[in-house]
Protein backbone atom coordinates (compact mmCIF):
# COMPACT_ATOMS: atom_id res chain seq x y z
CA UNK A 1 6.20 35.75 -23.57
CA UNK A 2 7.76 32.58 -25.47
CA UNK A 3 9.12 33.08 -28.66
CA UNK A 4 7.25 31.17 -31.58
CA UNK A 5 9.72 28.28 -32.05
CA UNK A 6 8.51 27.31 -28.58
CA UNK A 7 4.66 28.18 -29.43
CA UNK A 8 5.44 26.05 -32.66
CA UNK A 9 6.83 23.21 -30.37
CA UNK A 10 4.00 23.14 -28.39
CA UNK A 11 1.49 23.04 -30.65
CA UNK A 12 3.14 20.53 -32.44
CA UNK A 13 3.27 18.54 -29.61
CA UNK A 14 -0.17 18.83 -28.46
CA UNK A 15 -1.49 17.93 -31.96
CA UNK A 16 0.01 15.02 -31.57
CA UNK A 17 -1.42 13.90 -28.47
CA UNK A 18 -4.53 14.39 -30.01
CA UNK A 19 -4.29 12.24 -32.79
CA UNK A 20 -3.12 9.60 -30.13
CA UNK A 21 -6.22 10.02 -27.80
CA UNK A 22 -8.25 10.56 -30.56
CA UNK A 23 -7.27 6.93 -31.99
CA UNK A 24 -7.45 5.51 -28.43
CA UNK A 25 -10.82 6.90 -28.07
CA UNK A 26 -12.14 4.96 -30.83
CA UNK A 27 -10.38 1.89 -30.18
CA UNK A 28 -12.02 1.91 -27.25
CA UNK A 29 -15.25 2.18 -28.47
CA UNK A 30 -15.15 -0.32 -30.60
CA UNK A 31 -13.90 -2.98 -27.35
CA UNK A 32 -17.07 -1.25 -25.44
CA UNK A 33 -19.35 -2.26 -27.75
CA UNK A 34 -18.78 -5.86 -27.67
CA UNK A 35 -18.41 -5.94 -23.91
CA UNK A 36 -21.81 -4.03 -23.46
CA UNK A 37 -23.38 -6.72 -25.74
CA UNK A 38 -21.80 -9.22 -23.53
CA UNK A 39 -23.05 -7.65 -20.47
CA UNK A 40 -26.93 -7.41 -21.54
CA UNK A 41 -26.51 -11.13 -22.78
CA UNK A 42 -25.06 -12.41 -19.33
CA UNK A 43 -26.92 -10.15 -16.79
CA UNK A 44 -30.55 -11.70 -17.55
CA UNK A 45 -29.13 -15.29 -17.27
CA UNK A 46 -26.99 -15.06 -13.70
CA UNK A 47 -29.94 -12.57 -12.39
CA UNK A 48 -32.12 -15.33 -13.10
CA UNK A 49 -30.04 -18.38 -12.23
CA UNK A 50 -29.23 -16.70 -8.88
CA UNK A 51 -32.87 -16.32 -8.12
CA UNK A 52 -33.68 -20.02 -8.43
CA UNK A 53 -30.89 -21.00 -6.22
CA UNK A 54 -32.13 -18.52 -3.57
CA UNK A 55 -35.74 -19.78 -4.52
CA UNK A 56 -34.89 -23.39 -3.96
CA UNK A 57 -32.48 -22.99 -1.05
CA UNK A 58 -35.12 -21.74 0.77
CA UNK A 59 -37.11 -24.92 0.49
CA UNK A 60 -34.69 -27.00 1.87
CA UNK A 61 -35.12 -28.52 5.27
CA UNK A 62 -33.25 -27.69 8.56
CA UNK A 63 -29.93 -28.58 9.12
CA UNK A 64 -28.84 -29.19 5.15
CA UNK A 65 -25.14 -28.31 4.84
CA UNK A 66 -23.56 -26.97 2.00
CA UNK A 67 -19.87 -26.76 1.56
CA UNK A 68 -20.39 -23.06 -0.12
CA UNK A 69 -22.04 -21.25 2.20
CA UNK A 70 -20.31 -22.19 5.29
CA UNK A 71 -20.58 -19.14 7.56
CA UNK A 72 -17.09 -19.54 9.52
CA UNK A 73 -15.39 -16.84 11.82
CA UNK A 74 -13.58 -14.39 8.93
CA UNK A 75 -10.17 -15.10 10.53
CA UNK A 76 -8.41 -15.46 6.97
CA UNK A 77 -9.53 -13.59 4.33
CA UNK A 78 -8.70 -13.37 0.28
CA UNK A 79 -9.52 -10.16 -1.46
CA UNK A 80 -10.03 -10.22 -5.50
CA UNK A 81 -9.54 -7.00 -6.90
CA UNK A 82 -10.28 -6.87 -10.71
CA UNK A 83 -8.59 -3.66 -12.49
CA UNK A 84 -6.91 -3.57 -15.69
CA UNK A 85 -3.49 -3.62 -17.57
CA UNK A 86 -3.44 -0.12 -18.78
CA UNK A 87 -4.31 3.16 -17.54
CA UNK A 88 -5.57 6.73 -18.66
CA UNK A 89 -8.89 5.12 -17.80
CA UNK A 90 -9.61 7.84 -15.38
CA UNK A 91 -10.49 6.73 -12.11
CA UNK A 92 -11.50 3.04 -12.80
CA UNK A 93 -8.05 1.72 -11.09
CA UNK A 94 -7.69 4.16 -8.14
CA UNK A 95 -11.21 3.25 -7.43
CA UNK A 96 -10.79 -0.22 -7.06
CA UNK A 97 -7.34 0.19 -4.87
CA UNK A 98 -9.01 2.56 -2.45
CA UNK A 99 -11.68 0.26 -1.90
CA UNK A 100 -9.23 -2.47 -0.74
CA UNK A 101 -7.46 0.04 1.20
CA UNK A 102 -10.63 0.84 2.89
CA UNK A 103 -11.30 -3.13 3.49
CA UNK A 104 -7.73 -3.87 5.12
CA UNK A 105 -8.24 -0.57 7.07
CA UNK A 106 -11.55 -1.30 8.18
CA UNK A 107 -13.54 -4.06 7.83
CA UNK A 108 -10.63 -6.40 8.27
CA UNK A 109 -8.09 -4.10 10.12
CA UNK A 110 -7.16 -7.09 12.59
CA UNK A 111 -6.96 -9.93 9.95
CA UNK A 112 -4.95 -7.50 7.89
CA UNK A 113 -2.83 -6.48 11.14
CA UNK A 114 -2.26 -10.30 11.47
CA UNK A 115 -0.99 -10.73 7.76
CA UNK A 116 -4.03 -12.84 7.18
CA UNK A 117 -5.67 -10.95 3.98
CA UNK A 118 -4.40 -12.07 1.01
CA UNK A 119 -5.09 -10.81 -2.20
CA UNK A 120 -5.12 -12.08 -5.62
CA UNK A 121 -4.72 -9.01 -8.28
CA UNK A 122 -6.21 -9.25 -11.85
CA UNK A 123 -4.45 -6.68 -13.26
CA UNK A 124 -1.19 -4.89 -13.79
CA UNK A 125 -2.48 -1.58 -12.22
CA UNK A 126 -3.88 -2.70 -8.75
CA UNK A 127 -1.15 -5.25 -8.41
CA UNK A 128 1.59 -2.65 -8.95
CA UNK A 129 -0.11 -0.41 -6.50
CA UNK A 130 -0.75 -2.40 -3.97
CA UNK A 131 2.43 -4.44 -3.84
CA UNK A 132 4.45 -0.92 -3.33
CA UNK A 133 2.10 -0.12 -0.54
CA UNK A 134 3.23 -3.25 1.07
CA UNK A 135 0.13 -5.70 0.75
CA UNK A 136 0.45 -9.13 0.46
CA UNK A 137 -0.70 -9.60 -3.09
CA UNK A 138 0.10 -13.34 -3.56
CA UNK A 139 -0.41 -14.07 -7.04
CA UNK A 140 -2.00 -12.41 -10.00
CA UNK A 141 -3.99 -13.47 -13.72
CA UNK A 142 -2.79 -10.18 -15.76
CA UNK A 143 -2.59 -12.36 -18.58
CA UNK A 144 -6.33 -13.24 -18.20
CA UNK A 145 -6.61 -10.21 -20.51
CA UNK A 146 -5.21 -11.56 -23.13
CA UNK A 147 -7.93 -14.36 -23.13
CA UNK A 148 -11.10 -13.50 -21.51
CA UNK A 149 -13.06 -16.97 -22.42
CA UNK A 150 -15.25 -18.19 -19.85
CA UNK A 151 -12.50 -21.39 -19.90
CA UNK A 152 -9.74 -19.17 -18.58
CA UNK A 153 -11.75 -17.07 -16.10
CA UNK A 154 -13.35 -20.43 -13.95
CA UNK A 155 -9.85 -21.72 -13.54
CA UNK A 156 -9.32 -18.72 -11.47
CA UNK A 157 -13.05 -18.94 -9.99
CA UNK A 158 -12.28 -22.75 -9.36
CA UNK A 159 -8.86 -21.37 -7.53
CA UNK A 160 -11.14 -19.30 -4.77
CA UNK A 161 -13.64 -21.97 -4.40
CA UNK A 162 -11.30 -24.57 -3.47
CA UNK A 163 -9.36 -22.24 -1.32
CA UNK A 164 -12.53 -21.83 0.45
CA UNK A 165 -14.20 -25.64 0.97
CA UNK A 166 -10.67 -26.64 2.03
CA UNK A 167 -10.60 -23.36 5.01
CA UNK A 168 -7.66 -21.64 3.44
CA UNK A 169 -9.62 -18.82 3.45
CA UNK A 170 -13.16 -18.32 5.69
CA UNK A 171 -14.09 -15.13 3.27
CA UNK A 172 -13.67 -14.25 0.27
CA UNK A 173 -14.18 -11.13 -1.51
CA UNK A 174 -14.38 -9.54 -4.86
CA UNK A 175 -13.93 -5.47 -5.64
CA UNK A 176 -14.97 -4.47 -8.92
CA UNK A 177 -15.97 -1.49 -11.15
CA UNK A 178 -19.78 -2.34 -11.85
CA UNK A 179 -21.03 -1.07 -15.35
CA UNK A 180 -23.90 1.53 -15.84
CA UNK A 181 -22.83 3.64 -18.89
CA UNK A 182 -19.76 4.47 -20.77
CA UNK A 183 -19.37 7.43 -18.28
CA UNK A 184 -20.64 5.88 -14.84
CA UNK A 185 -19.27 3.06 -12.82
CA UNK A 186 -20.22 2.10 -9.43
CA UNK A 187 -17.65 0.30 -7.48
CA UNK A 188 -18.84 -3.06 -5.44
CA UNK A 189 -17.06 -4.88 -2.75
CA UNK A 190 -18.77 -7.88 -3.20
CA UNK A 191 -18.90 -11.26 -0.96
CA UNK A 192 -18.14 -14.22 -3.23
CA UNK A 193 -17.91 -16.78 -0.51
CA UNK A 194 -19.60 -17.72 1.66
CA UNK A 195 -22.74 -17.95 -0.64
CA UNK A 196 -25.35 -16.32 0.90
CA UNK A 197 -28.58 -18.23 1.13
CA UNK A 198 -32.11 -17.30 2.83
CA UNK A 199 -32.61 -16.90 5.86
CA UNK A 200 -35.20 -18.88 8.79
CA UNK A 201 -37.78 -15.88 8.37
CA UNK A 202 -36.83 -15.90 4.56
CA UNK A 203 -37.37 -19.64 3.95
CA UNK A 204 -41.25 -19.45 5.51
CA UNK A 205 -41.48 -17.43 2.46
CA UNK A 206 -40.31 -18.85 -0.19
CA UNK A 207 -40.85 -21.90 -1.93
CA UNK A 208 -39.84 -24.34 -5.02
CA UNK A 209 -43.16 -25.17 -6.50
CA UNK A 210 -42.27 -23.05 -9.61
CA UNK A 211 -39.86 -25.96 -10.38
CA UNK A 212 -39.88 -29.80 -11.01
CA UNK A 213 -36.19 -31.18 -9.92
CA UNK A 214 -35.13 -34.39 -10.43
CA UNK A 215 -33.58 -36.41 -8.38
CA UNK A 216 -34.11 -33.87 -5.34
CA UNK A 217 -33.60 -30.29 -5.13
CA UNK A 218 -30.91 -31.24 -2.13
CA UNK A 219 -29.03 -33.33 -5.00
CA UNK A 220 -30.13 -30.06 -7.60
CA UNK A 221 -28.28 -27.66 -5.49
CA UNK A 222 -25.19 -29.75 -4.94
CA UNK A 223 -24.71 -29.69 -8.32
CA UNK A 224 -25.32 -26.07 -9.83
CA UNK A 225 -24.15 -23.86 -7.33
CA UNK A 226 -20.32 -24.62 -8.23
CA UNK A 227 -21.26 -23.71 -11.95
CA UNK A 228 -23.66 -20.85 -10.72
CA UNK A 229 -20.86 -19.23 -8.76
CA UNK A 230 -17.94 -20.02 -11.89
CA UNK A 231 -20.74 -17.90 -13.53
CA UNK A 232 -21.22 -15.25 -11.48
CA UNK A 233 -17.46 -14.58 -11.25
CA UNK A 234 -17.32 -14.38 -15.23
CA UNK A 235 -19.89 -11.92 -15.10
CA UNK A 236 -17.65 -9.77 -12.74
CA UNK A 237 -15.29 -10.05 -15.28
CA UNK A 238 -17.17 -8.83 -18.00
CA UNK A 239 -18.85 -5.62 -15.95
CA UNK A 240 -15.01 -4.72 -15.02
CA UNK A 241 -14.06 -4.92 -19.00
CA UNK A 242 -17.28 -3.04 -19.91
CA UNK A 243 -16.61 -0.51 -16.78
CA UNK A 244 -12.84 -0.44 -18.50
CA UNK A 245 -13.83 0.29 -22.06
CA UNK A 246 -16.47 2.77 -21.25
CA UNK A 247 -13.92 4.60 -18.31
CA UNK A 248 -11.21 5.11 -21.28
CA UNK A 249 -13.39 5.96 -24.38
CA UNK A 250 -14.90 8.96 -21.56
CA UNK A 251 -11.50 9.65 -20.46
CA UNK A 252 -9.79 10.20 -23.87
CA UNK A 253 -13.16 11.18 -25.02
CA UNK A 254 -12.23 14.44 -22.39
CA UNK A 255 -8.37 14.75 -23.30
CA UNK A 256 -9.32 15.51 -27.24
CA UNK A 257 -11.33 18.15 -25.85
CA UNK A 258 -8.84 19.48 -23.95
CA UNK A 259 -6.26 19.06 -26.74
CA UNK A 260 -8.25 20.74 -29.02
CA UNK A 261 -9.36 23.67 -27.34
CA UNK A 262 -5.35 24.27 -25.67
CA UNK A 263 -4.73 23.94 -28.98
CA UNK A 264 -7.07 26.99 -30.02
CA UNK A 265 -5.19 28.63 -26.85
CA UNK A 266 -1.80 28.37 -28.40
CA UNK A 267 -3.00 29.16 -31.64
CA UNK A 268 -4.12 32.66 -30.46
CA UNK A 269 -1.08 33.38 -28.70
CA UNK A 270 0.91 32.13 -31.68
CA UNK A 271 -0.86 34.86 -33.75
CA UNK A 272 -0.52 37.30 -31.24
CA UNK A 273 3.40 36.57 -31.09
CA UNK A 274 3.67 36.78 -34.50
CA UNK A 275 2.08 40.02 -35.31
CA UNK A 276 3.78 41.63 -32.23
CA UNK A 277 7.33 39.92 -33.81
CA UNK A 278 5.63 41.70 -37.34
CA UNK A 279 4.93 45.04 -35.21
CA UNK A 280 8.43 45.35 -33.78
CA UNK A 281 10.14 44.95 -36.90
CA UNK A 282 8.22 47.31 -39.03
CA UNK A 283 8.94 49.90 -36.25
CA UNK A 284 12.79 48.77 -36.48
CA UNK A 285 12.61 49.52 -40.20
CA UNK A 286 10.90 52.62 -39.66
CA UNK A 287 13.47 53.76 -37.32
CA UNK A 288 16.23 52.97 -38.85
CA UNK A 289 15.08 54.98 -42.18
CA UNK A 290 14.10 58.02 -40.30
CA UNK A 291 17.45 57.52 -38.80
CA UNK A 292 19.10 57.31 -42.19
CA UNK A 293 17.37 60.61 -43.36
CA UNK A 294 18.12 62.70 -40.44
């Protein structure tokens, strides 16, 4: 059994972990609220948005070409993976980093065999990973972080799109923690580009007559989809910082708990220490004066 200087040590130094997941925890809640605001005030607006470009796509006539959803043969392929700059956010990075594993494994195997899947890491934690397990991570926004305005995350939306219309890349491909609650995230591997636009049997079916477009909904299209899809990407942003928030206010949310009831452990056997300690030196006493009599 330890003596109680060590029990003392211990619990000195799990009450201090405490207090520091107990402040993270609440730091963290405050950041989640804002970003679950920002979520319910974006996800209306690109759900909707996205539906009129599908709407309207599908009343275009045969043979219209557009630069964005350019079905090409996937022979070079960029993977976005969006994690964060910190841990003790539970599983929210090792999530995202198995899921590209599982791409270069799988879906793209022979690209990946080729060295033709480059990826582009936001974040410290999936770039770190993945450049140790020998990926070809080939730049990164970490600092993105530090300013998540809607300026700073097109540039980087603008970066895959032009990588794309000039056939850098034939694919591209976001992974991302999607947000549900503060203690569920789903993780997507999501194609960015090419867009995906109705089909033959799907454009029978749908119609623009919802809409009045001026010029032309040809001319319409041309114009949006590059700030629909700058959109869209800033709204994978904002799930991953929402998925963030909620992953570590859960996670430290779960280490107070577990401070505080190893503390109650420790406690216990501190008391238990201490009164045998009491014990064996009331029986040394004892001895020694029956000793001292005899």
């Amino acid at each position: 059994m330890p003596n109680l200087k060590d029990i003392r040590i211990r619990i000195n130094s799990v009450k201090t972990t405490r207090q520091v997941t107990s402040a993270m925890k609440m730091v963290s809640a405050a950041k989640f609220k804002k970003a679950q605001d920002d979520i319910s005030y974006i996800r209306p607006y690109v759900d909707r948005l996205a539906g009129m470009i599908y709407k309207l796509s599908g009343s275009l006539e045969e043979g219209f070409e557009l630069e964005w959803s350019e079905v090409r043969e996937p022979n070079k392929v960029l993977i976005v993976p969006v994690s964060s700059n910190r841990g003790l956010c539970g599983g929210f990075n090792a999530n995202v980093i198995k899921e590209v594993e599982k791409l270069c494994k799988k879906d793209f195997k022979m690209q990946n065999m080729k060295g033709n899947v480059d990826i582009i890491a936001i974040g410290k934690q999936v770039q770190k990973i993945l450049k140790s397990r020998g990926y070809n991570v080939v730049k990164d926004y970490n600092d993105l972080y530090s300013d998540t305005s809607f300026e700073e995350v097109i540039n980087v939306a603008q970066e895959m799109m032009e990588g794309f219309v000039s056939k850098k890349y034939d694919k591209v491909v976001l992974v991302y923690n999607e947000y549900k609650n503060a203690a569920v995230q789903f993780i997507r591997a999501e194609q960015f580009l090419p867009m995906a636009l109705p089909t033959e049997e799907e454009n029978t079916a749908t119609n623009a007559t919802d809409y009045i477009i001026e010029p032309d909904v040809p001319t319409f299209i041309k114009r949006v989809i590059p700030d629909a899809l700058k959109t869209m990407f800033y709204r994978v942003i904002l799930e991953s910082l929402a998925s963030e928030h909620g992953a570590r206010m859960t996670s430290m949310h779960k280490a107070t708990d577990n401070a505080t009831d190893m503390l109650s452990e420790l406690q216990l056997q501190y008391n238990k220490a201490r009164q045998g300690a009491i014990t064996t030196e009331i029986l040394e006493i004892v001895g020694g004066a029956e000793a001292l009599q005899k």
